[in-house]
PDB file of N, CA and C in Angstrom:
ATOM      1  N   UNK A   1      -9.698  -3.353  -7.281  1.00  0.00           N
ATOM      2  CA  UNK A   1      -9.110  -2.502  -6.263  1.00  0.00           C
ATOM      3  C   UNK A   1     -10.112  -1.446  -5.810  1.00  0.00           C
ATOM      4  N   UNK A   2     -11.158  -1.150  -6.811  1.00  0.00           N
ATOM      5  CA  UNK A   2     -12.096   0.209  -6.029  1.00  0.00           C
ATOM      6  C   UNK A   2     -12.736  -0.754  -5.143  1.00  0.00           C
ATOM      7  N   UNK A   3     -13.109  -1.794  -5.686  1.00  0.00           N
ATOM      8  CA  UNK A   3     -13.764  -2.445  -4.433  1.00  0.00           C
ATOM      9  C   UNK A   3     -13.513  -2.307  -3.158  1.00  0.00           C
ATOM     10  N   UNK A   4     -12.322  -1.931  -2.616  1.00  0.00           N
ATOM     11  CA  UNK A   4     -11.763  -2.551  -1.109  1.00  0.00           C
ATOM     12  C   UNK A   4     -11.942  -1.243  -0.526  1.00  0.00           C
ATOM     13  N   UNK A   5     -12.569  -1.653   0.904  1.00  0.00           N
ATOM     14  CA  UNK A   5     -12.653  -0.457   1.648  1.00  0.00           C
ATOM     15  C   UNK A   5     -12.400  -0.603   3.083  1.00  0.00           C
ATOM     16  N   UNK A   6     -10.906  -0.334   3.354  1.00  0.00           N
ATOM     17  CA  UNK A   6     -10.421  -1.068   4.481  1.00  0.00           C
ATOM     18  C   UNK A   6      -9.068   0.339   4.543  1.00  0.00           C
ATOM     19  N   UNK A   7      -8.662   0.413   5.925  1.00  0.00           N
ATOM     20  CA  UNK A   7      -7.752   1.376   6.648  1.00  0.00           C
ATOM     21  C   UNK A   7      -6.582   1.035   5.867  1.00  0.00           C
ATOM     22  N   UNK A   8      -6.211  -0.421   5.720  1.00  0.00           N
ATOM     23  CA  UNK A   8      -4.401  -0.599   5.953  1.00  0.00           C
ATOM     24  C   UNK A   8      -4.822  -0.919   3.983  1.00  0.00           C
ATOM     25  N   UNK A   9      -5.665  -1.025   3.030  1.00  0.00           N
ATOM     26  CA  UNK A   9      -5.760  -0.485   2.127  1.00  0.00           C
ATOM     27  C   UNK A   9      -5.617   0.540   0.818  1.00  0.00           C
ATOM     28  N   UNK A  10      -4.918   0.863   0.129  1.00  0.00           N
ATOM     29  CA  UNK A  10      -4.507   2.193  -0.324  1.00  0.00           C
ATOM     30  C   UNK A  10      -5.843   2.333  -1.543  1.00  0.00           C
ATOM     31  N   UNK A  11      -6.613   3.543  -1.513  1.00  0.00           N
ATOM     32  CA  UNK A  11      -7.911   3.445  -2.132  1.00  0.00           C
ATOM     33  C   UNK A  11      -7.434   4.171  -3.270  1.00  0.00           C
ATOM     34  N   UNK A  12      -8.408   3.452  -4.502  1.00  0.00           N
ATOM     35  CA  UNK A  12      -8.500   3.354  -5.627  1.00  0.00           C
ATOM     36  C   UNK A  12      -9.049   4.678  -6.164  1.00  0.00           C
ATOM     37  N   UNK A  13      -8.760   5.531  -6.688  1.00  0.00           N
ATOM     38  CA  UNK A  13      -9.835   6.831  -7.173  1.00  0.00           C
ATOM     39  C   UNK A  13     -10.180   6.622  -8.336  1.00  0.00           C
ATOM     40  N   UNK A  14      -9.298   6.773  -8.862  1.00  0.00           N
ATOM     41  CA  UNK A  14      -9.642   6.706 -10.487  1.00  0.00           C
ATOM     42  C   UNK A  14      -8.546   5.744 -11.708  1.00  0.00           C
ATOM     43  N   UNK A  15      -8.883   5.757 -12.932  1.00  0.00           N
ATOM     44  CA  UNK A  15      -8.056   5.219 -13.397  1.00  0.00           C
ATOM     45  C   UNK A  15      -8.150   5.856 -14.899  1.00  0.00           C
ATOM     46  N   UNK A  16      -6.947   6.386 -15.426  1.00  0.00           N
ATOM     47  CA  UNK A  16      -6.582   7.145 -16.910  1.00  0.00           C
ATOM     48  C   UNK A  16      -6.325   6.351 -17.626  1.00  0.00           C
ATOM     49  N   UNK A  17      -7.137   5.791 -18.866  1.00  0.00           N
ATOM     50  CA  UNK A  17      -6.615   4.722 -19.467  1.00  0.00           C
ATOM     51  C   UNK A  17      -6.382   5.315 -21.197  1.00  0.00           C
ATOM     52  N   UNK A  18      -6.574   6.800 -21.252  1.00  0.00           N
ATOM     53  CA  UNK A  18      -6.948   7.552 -22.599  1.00  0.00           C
ATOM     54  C   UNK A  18      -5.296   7.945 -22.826  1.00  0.00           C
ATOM     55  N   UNK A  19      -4.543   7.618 -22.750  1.00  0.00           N
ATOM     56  CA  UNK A  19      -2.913   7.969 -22.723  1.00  0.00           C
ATOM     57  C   UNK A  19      -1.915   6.733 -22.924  1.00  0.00           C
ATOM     58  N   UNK A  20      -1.030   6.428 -23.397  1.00  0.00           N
ATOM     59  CA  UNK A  20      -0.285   5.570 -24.266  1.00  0.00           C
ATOM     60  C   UNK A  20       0.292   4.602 -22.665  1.00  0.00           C
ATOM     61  N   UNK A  21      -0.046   5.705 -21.868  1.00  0.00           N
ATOM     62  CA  UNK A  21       0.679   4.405 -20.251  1.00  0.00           C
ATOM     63  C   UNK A  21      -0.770   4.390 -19.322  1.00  0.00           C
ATOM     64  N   UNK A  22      -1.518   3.505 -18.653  1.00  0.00           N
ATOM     65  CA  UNK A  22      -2.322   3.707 -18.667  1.00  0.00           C
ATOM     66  C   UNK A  22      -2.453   4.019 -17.065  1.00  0.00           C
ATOM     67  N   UNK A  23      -2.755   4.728 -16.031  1.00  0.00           N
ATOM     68  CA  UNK A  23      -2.304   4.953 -15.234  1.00  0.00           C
ATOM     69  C   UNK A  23      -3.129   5.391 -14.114  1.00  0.00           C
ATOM     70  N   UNK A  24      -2.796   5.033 -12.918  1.00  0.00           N
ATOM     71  CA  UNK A  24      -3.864   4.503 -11.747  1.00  0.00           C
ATOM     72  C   UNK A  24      -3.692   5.541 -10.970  1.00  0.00           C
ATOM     73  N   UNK A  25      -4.689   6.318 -10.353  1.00  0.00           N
ATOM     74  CA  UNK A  25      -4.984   7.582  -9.634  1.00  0.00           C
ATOM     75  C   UNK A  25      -5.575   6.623  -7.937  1.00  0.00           C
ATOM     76  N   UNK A  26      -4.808   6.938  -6.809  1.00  0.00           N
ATOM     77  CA  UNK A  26      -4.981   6.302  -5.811  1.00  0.00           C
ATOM     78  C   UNK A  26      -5.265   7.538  -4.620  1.00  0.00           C
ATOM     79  N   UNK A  27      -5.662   7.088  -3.394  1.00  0.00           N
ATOM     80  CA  UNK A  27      -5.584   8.207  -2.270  1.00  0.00           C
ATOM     81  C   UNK A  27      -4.070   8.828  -2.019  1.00  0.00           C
ATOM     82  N   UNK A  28      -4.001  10.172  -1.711  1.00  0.00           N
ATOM     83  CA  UNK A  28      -2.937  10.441  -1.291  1.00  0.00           C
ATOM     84  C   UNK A  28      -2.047   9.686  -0.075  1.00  0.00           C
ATOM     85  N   UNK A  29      -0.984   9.246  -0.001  1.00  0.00           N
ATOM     86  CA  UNK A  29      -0.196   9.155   0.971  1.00  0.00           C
ATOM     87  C   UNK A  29       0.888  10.548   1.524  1.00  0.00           C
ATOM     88  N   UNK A  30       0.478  10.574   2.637  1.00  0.00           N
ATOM     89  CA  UNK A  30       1.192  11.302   3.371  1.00  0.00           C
ATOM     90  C   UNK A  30       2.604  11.958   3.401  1.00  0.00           C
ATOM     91  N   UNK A  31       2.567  10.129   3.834  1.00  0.00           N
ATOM     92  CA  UNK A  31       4.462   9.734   4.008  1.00  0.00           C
ATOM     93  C   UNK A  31       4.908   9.143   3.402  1.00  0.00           C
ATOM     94  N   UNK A  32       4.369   9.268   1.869  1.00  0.00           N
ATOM     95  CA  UNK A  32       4.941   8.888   0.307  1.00  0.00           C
ATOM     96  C   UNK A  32       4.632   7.124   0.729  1.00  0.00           C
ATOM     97  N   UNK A  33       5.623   6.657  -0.487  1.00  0.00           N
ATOM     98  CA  UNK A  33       5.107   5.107  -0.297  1.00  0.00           C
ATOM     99  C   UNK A  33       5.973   4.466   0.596  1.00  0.00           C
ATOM    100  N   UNK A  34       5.252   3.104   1.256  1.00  0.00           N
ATOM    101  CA  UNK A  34       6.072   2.550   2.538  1.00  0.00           C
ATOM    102  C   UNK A  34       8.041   2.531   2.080  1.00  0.00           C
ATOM    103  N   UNK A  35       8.127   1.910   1.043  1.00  0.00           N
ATOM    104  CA  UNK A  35       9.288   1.573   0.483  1.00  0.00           C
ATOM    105  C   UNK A  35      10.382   2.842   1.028  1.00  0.00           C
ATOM    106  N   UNK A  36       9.761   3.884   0.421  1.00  0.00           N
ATOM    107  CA  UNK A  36      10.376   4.906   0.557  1.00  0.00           C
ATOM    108  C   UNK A  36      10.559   5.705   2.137  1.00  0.00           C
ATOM    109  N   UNK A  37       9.455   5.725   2.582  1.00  0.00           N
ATOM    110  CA  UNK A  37       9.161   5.793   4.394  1.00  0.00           C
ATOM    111  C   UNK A  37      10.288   4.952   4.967  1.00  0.00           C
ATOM    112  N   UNK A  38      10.057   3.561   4.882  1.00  0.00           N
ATOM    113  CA  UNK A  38      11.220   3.079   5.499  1.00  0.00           C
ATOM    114  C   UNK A  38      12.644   3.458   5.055  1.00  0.00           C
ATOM    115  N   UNK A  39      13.150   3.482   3.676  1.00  0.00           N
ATOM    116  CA  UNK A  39      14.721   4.212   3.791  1.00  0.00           C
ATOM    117  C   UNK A  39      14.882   5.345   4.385  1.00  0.00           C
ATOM    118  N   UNK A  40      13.855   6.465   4.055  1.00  0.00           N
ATOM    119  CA  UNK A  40      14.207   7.459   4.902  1.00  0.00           C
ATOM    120  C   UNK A  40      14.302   7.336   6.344  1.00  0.00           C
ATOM    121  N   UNK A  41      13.488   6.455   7.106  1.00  0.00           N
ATOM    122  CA  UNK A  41      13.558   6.423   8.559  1.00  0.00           C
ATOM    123  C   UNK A  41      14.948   5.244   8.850  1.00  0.00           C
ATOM    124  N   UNK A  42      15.560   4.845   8.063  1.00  0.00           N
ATOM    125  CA  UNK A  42      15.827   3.443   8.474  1.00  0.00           C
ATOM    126  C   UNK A  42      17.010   3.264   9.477  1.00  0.00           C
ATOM    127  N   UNK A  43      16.508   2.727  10.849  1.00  0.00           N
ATOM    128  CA  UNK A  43      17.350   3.076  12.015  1.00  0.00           C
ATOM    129  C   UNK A  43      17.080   3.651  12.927  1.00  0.00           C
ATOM    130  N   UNK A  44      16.013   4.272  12.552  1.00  0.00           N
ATOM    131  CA  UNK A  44      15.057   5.200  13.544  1.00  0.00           C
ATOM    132  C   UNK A  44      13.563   5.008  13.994  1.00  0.00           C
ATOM    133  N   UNK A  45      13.036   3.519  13.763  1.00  0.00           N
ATOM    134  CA  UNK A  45      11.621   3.202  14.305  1.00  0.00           C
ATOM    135  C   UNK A  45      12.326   2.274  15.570  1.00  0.00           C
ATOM    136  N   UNK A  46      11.280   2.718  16.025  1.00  0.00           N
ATOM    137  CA  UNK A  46      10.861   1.307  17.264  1.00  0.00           C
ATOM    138  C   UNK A  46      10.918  -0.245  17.019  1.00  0.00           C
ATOM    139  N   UNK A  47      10.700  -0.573  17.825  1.00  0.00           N
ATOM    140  CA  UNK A  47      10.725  -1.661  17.448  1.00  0.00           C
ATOM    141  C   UNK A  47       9.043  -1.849  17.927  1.00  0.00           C
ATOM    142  N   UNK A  48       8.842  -1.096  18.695  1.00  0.00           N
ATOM    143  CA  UNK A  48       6.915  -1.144  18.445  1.00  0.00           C
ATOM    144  C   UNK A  48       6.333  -0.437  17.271  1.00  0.00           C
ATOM    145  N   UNK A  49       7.299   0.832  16.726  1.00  0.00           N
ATOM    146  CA  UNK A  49       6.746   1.400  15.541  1.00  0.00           C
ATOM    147  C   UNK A  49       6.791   0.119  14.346  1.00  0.00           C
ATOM    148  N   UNK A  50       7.691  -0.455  14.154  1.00  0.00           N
ATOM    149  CA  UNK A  50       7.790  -1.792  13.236  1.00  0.00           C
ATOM    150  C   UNK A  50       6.579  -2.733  13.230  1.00  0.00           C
ATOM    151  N   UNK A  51       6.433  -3.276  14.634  1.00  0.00           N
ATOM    152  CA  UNK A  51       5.612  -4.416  15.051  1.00  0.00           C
ATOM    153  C   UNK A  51       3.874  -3.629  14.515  1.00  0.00           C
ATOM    154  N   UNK A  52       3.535  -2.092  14.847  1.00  0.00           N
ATOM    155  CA  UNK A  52       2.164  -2.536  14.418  1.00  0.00           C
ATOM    156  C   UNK A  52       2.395  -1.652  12.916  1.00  0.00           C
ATOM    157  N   UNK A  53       3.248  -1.740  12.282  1.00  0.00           N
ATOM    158  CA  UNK A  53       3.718  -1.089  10.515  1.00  0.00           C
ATOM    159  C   UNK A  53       2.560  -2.859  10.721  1.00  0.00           C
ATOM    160  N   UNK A  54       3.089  -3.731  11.155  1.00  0.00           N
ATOM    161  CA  UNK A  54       3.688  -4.933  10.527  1.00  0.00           C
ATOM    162  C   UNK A  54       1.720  -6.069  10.674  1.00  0.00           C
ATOM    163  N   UNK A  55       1.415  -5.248  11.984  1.00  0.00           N
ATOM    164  CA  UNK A  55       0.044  -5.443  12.660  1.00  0.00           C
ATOM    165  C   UNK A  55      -0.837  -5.072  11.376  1.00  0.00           C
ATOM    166  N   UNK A  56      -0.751  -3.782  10.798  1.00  0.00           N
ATOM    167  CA  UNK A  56      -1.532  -2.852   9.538  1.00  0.00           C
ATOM    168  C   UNK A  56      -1.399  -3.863   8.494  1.00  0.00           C
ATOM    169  N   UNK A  57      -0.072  -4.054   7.982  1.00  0.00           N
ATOM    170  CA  UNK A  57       0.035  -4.650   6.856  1.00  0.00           C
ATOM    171  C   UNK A  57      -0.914  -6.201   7.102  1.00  0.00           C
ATOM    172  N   UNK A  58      -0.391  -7.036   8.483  1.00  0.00           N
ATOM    173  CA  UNK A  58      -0.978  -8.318   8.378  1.00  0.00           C
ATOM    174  C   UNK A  58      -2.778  -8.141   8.100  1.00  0.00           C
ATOM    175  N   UNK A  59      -3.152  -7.011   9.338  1.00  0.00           N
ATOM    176  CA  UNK A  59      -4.949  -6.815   8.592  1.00  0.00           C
ATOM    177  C   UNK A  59      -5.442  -6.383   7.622  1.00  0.00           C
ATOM    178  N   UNK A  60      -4.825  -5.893   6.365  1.00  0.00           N
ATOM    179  CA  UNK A  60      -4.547  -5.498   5.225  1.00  0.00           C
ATOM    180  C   UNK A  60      -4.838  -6.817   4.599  1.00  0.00           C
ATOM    181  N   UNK A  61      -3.751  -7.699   4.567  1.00  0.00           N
ATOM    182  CA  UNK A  61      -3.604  -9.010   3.916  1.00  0.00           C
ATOM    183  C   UNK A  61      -4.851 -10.104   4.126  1.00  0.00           C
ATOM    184  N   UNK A  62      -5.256  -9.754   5.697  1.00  0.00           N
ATOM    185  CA  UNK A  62      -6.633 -10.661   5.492  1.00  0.00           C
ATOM    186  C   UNK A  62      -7.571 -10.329   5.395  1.00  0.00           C
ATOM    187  N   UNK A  63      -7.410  -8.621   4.983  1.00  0.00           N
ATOM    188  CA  UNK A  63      -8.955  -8.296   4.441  1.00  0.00           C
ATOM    189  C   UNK A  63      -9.097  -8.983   3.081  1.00  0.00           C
ATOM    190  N   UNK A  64      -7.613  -8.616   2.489  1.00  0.00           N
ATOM    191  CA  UNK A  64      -7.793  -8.636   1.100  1.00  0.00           C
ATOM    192  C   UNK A  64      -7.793 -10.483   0.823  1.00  0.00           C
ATOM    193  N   UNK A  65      -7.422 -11.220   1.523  1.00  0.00           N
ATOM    194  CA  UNK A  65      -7.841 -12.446   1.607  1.00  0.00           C
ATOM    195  C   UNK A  65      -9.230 -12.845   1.763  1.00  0.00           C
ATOM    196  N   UNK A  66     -10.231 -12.062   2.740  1.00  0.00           N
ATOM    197  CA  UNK A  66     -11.613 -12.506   2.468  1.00  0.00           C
ATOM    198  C   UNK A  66     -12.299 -12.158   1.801  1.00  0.00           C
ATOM    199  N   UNK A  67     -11.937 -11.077   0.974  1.00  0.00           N
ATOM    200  CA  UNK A  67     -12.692 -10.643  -0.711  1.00  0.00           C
ATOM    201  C   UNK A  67     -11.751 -11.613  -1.744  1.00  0.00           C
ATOM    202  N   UNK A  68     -11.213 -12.468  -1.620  1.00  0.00           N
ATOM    203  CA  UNK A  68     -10.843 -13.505  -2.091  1.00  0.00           C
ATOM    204  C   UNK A  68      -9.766 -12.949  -3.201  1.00  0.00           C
ATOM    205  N   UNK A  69      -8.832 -11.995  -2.625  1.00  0.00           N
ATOM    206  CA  UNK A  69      -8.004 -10.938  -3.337  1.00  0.00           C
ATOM    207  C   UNK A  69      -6.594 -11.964  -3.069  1.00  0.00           C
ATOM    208  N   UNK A  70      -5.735 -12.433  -3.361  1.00  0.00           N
ATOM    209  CA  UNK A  70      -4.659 -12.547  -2.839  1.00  0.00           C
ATOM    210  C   UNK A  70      -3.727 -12.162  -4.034  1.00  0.00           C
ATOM    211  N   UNK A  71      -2.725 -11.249  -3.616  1.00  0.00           N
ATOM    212  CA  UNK A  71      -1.668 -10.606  -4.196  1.00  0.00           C
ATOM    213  C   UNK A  71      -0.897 -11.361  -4.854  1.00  0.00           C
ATOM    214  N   UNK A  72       0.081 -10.948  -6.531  1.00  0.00           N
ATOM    215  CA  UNK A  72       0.870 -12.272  -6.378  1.00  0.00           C
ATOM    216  C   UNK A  72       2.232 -11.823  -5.484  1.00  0.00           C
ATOM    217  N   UNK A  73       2.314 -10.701  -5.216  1.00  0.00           N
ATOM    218  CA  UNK A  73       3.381 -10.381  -4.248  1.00  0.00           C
ATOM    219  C   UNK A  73       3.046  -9.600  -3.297  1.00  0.00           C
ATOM    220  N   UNK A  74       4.282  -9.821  -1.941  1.00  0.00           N
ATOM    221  CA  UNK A  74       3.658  -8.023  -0.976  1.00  0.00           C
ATOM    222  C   UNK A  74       5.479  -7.828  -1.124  1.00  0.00           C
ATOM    223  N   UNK A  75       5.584  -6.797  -1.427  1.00  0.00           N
ATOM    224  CA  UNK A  75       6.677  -5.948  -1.118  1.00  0.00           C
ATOM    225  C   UNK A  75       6.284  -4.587  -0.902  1.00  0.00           C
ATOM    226  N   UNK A  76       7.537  -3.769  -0.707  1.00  0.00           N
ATOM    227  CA  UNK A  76       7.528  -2.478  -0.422  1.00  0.00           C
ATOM    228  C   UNK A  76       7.647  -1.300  -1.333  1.00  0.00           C
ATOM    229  N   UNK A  77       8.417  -2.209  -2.183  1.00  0.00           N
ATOM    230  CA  UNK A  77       8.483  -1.443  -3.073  1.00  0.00           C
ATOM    231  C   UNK A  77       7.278  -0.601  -4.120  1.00  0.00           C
ATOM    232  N   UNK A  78       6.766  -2.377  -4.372  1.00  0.00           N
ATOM    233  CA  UNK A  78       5.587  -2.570  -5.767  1.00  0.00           C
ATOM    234  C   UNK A  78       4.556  -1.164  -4.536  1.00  0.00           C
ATOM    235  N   UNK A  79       4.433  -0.310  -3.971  1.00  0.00           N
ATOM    236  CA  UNK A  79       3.345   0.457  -3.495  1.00  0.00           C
ATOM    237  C   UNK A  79       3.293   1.665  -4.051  1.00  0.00           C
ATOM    238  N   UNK A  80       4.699   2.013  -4.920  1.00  0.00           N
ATOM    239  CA  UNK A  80       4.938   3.431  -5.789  1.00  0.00           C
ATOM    240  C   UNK A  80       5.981   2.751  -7.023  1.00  0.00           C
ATOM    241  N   UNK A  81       5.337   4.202  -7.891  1.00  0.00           N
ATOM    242  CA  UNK A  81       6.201   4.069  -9.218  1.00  0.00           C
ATOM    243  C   UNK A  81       7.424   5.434  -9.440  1.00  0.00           C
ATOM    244  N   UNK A  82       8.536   5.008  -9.308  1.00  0.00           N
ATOM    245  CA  UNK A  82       9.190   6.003  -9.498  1.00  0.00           C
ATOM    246  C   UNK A  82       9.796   7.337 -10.482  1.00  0.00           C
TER     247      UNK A  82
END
């Protein structure tokens, strides 16, 4: 994951592994994680705000496809831990 250096990407900073949970330090998000962005908005995007959410995520997926990354899932959720 530090590897990837791409916009629709969530970057890697650091990682704490000296503690009994071992635990992944990433760039800040803004507008918390998508999962959560969308319930709070839900009913209230566009339908162009959707389409390029949806544009980000697809160039996301084929970056991480030509570093030969493929996810075993994409959800919304798996982007935060609660």
């Amino acid at each position: 994951m530090g590897l990837f250096n791409h916009p629709n990407i969530i970057r890697l900073e650091g990682v704490v592994t000296k503690s009994q949970a071992v635990m992944t330090i990433t760039e800040f998000m803004e507008n918390g994680s998508l999962d959560l962005f969308l319930r709070q908005n839900d009913g209230q995007l566009t339908v162009i705000q959707l389409v390029g959410m949806l544009g980000g995520i697809a160039a996301g997926m084929k970056y991480l496809a030509e570093m030969n990354c493929v996810p075993r899932d994409l959800t919304a959720w798996n982007t935060h831990q609660q």
